[in-house]
Protein backbone atom coordinates (compact mmCIF):
# COMPACT_ATOMS: atom_id res chain seq x y z
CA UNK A 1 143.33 100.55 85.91
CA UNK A 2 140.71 100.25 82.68
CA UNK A 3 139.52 96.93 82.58
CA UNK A 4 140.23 94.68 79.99
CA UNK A 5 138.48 91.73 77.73
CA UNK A 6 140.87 89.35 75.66
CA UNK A 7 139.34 87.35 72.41
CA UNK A 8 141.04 84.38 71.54
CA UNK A 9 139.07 83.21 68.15
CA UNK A 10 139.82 79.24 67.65
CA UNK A 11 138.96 77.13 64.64
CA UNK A 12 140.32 73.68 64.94
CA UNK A 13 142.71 74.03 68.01
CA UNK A 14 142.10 71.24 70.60
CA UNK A 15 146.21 70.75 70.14
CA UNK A 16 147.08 74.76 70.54
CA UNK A 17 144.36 76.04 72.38
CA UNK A 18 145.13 74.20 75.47
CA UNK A 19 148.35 74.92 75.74
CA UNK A 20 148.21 78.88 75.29
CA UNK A 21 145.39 78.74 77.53
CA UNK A 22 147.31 77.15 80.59
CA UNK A 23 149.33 80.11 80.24
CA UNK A 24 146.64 82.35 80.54
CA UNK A 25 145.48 80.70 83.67
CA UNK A 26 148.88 81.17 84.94
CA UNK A 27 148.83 84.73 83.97
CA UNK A 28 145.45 85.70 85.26
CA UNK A 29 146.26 83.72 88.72
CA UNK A 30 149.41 86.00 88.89
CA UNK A 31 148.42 89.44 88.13
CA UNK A 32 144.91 89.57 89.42
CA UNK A 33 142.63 92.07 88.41
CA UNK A 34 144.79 92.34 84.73
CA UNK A 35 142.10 90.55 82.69
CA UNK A 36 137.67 91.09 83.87
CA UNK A 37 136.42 89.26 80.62
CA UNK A 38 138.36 86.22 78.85
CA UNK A 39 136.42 85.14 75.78
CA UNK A 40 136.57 81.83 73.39
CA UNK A 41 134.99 82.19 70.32
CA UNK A 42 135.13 78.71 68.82
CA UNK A 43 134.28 79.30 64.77
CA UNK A 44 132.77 76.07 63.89
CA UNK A 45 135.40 73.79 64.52
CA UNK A 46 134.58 69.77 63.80
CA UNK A 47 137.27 68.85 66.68
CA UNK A 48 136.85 69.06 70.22
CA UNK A 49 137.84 72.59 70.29
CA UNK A 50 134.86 73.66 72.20
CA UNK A 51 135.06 70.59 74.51
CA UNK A 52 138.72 71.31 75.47
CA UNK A 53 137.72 75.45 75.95
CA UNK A 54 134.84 74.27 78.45
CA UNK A 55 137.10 72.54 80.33
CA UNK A 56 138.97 75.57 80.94
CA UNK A 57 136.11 77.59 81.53
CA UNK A 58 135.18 75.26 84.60
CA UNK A 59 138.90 77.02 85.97
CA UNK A 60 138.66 80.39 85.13
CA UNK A 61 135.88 82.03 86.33
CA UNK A 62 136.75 85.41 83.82
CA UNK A 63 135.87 83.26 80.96
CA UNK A 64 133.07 82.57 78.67
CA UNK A 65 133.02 80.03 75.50
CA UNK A 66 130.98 81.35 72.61
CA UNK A 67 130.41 79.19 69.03
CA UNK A 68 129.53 79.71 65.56
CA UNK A 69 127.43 76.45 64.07
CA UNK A 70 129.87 77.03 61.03
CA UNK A 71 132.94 78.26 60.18
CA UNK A 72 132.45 81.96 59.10
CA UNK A 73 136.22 83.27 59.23
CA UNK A 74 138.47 84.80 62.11
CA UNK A 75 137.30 88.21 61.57
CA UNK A 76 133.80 87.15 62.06
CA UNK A 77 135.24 85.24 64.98
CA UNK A 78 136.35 88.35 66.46
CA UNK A 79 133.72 90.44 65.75
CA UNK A 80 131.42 88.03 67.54
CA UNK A 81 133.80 88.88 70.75
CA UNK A 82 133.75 92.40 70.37
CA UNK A 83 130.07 92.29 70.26
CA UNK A 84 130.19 90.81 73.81
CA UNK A 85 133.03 92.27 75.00
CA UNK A 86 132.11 94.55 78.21
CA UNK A 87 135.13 96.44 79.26
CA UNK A 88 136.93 99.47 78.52
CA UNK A 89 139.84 97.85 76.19
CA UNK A 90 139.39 95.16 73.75
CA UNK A 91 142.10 92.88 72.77
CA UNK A 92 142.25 89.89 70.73
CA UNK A 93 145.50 87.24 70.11
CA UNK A 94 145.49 84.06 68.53
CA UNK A 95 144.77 80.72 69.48
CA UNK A 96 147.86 79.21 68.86
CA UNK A 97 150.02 81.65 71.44
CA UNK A 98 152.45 83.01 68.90
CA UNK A 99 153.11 86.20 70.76
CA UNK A 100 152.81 85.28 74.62
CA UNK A 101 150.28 86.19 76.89
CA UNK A 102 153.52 88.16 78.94
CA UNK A 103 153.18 90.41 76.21
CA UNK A 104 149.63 91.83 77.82
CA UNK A 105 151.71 95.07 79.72
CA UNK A 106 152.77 96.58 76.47
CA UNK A 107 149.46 96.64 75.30
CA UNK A 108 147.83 98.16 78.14
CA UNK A 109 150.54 100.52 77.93
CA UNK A 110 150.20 100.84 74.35
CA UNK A 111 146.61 101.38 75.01
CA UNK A 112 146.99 104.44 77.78
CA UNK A 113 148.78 106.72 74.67
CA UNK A 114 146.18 105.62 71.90
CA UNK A 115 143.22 104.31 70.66
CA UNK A 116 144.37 101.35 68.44
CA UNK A 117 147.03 99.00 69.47
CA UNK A 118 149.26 97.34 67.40
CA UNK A 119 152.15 94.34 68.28
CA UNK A 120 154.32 95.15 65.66
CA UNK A 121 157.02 91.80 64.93
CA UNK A 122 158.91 94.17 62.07
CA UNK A 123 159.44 97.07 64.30
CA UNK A 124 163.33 97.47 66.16
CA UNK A 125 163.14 95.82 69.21
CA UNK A 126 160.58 92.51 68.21
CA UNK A 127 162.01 89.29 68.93
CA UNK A 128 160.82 86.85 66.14
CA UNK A 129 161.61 82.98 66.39
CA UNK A 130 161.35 80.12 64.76
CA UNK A 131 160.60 82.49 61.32
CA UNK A 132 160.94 80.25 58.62
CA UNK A 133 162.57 82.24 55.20
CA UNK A 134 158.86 81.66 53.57
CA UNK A 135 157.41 83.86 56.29
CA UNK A 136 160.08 86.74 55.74
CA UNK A 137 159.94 87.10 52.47
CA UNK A 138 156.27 86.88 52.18
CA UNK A 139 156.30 89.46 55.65
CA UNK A 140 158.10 91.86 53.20
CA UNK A 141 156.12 91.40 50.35
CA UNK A 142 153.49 92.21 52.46
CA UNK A 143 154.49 95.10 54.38
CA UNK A 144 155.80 96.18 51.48
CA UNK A 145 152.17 96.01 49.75
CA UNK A 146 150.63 97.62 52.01
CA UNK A 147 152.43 100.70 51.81
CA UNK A 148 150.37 101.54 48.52
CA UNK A 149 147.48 101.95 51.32
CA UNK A 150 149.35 104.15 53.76
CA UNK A 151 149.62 100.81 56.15
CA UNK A 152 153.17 100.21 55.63
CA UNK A 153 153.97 100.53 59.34
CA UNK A 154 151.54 98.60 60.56
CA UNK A 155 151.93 94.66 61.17
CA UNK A 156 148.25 94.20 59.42
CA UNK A 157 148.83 90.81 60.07
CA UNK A 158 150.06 90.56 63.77
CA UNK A 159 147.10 88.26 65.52
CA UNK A 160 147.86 90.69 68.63
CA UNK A 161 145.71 94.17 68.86
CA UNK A 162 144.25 96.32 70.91
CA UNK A 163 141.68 99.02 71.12
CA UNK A 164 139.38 100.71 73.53
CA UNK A 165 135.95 99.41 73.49
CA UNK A 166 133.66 101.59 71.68
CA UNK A 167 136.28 101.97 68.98
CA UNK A 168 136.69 98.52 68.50
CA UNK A 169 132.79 98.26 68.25
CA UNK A 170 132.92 100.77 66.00
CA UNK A 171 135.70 99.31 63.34
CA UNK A 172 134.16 95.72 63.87
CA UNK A 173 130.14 97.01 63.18
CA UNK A 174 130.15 96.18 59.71
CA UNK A 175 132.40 93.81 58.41
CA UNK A 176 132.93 93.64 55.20
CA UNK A 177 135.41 91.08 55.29
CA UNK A 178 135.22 88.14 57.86
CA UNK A 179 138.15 86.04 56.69
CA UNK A 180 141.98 86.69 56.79
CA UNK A 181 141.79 89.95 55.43
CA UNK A 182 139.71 91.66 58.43
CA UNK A 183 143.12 92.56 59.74
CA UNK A 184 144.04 95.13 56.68
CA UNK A 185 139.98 96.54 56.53
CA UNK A 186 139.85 97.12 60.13
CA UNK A 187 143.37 99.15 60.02
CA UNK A 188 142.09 100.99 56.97
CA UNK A 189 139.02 102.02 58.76
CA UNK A 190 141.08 103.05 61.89
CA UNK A 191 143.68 105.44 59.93
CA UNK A 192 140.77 107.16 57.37
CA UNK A 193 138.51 107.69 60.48
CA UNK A 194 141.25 109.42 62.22
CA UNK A 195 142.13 107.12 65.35
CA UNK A 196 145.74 107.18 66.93
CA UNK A 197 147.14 104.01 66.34
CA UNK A 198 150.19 103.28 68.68
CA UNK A 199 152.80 100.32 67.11
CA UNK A 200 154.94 98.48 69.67
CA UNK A 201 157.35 95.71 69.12
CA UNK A 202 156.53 92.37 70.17
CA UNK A 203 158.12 88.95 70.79
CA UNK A 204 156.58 86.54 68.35
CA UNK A 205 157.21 82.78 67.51
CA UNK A 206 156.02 80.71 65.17
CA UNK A 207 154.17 78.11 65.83
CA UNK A 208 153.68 74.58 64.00
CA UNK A 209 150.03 74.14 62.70
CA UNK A 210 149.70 77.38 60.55
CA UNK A 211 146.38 77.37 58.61
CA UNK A 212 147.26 80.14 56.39
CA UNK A 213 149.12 78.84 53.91
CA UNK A 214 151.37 80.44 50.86
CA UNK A 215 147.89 80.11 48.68
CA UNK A 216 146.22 82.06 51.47
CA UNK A 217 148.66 84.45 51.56
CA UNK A 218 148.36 85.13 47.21
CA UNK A 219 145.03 84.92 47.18
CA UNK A 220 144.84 87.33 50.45
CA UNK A 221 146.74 89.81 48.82
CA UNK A 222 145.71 89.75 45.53
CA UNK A 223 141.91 90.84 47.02
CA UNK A 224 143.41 93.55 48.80
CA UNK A 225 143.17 96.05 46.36
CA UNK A 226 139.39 94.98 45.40
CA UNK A 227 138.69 95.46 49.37
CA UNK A 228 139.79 98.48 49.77
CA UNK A 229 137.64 99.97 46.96
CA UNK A 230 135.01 98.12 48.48
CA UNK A 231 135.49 99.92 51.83
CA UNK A 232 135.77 103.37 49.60
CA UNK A 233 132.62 102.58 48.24
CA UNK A 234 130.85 101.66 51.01
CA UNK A 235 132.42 104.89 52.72
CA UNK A 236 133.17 103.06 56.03
């Protein structure tokens, strides 16, 4: 079995973190040998978010708490994993366990048929709870969007992917964007360089505390288009 190194980027998440990350304790005490690396990267949060991820890391032996001095954005926050990630697959989910960490199988499965892994909540077979109408409508809009990119069947902005190592170092190497819209350059980079990208339904909740609001969202997708011409420029 390839091994494995899960990201979990956190930015103000002493309430969430903790409680995702019992369940990751849980997982990796019941399916040994399913996770090598487990890494924090904290992204210059003014809580105790670091505090509360030591704690853990005093119980898990697979894990390892890295930290920004300041906030620089969840893409940077990921990219900062990838960089130390050490194992054949990379994955990444967010801090706030919106898709559960039982979810880890289909990935690796995902994983053995491509390069790029994708949990996909608009695909048949997702189970999505606690949606709230805002999130639908804007999750249309979105996917919707996208399509003028040729990402329409890709959840851009699922905080659950996959990819084997040296293609995730590759997509993450030069960031261009290191906030919320990291999700739609890096799966831009992955379909014009070529990599198979496998999309596999997911159950997803959501989960009170959101930090990216409906003014995130606008402004997110009105820079879209100025992104990608960025990335064209750039020819990345």
């Amino acid at each position: 079995m390839k091994s494995l190194s899960l990201i979990i980027p956190a930015y103000n998440e002493e309430q969430r973190l903790p409680v995702f990350l019992e369940t990751v304790k849980t997982y990796i005490d019941t399916h040994p040998g399913d996770i090598q690396q487990l890494i924090i990267v904290d992204d210059g949060s003014s809580d105790a978010t670091v505090s509360t991820a030591n704690k853990f890391a005093s119980r898990i032996s697979q894990m390892t708490v890295l930290s920004h001095q300041t906030n620089k954005g969840k893409g940077a926050a990921i990219q900062t994993g990838v960089a130390h990630g050490s194992c054949d697959l990379i994955v990444f989910m967010d801090a706030d366990g919106a898709t559960p960490i039982s979810e880890l199988p289909k990935m690796r499965q995902a994983l053995e048929k491509a390069q790029v892994a994708v949990g996909n909540r608009w695909m048949a077979g997702a189970q999505v709870h606690r949606s709230s109408p805002f999130r639908h409508i804007s999750g249309w809009v979105y996917k919707t969007y996208m399509s003028m990119f040729g990402l329409n069947g890709i959840d851009t902005m699922c905080g659950f992917k996959g990819y084997e190592a040296a293609v995730a170092k590759d997509l993450f190497s030069n960031l261009l964007e290191p906030r919320w819209l990291f999700d739609t350059e890096v799966a831009y980079k992955a379909v014009k360089r070529g990599y198979t990208i496998k999309n596999f339904p997911i159950e997803w909740a959501s989960v009170e505390g959101s930090k990216l609001s409906s003014g995130d969202l606008l402004k997110s997708a009105l820079s879209i288009w100025p992104l990608i011409q960025r990335i064209k420029k750039e020819k990345i």
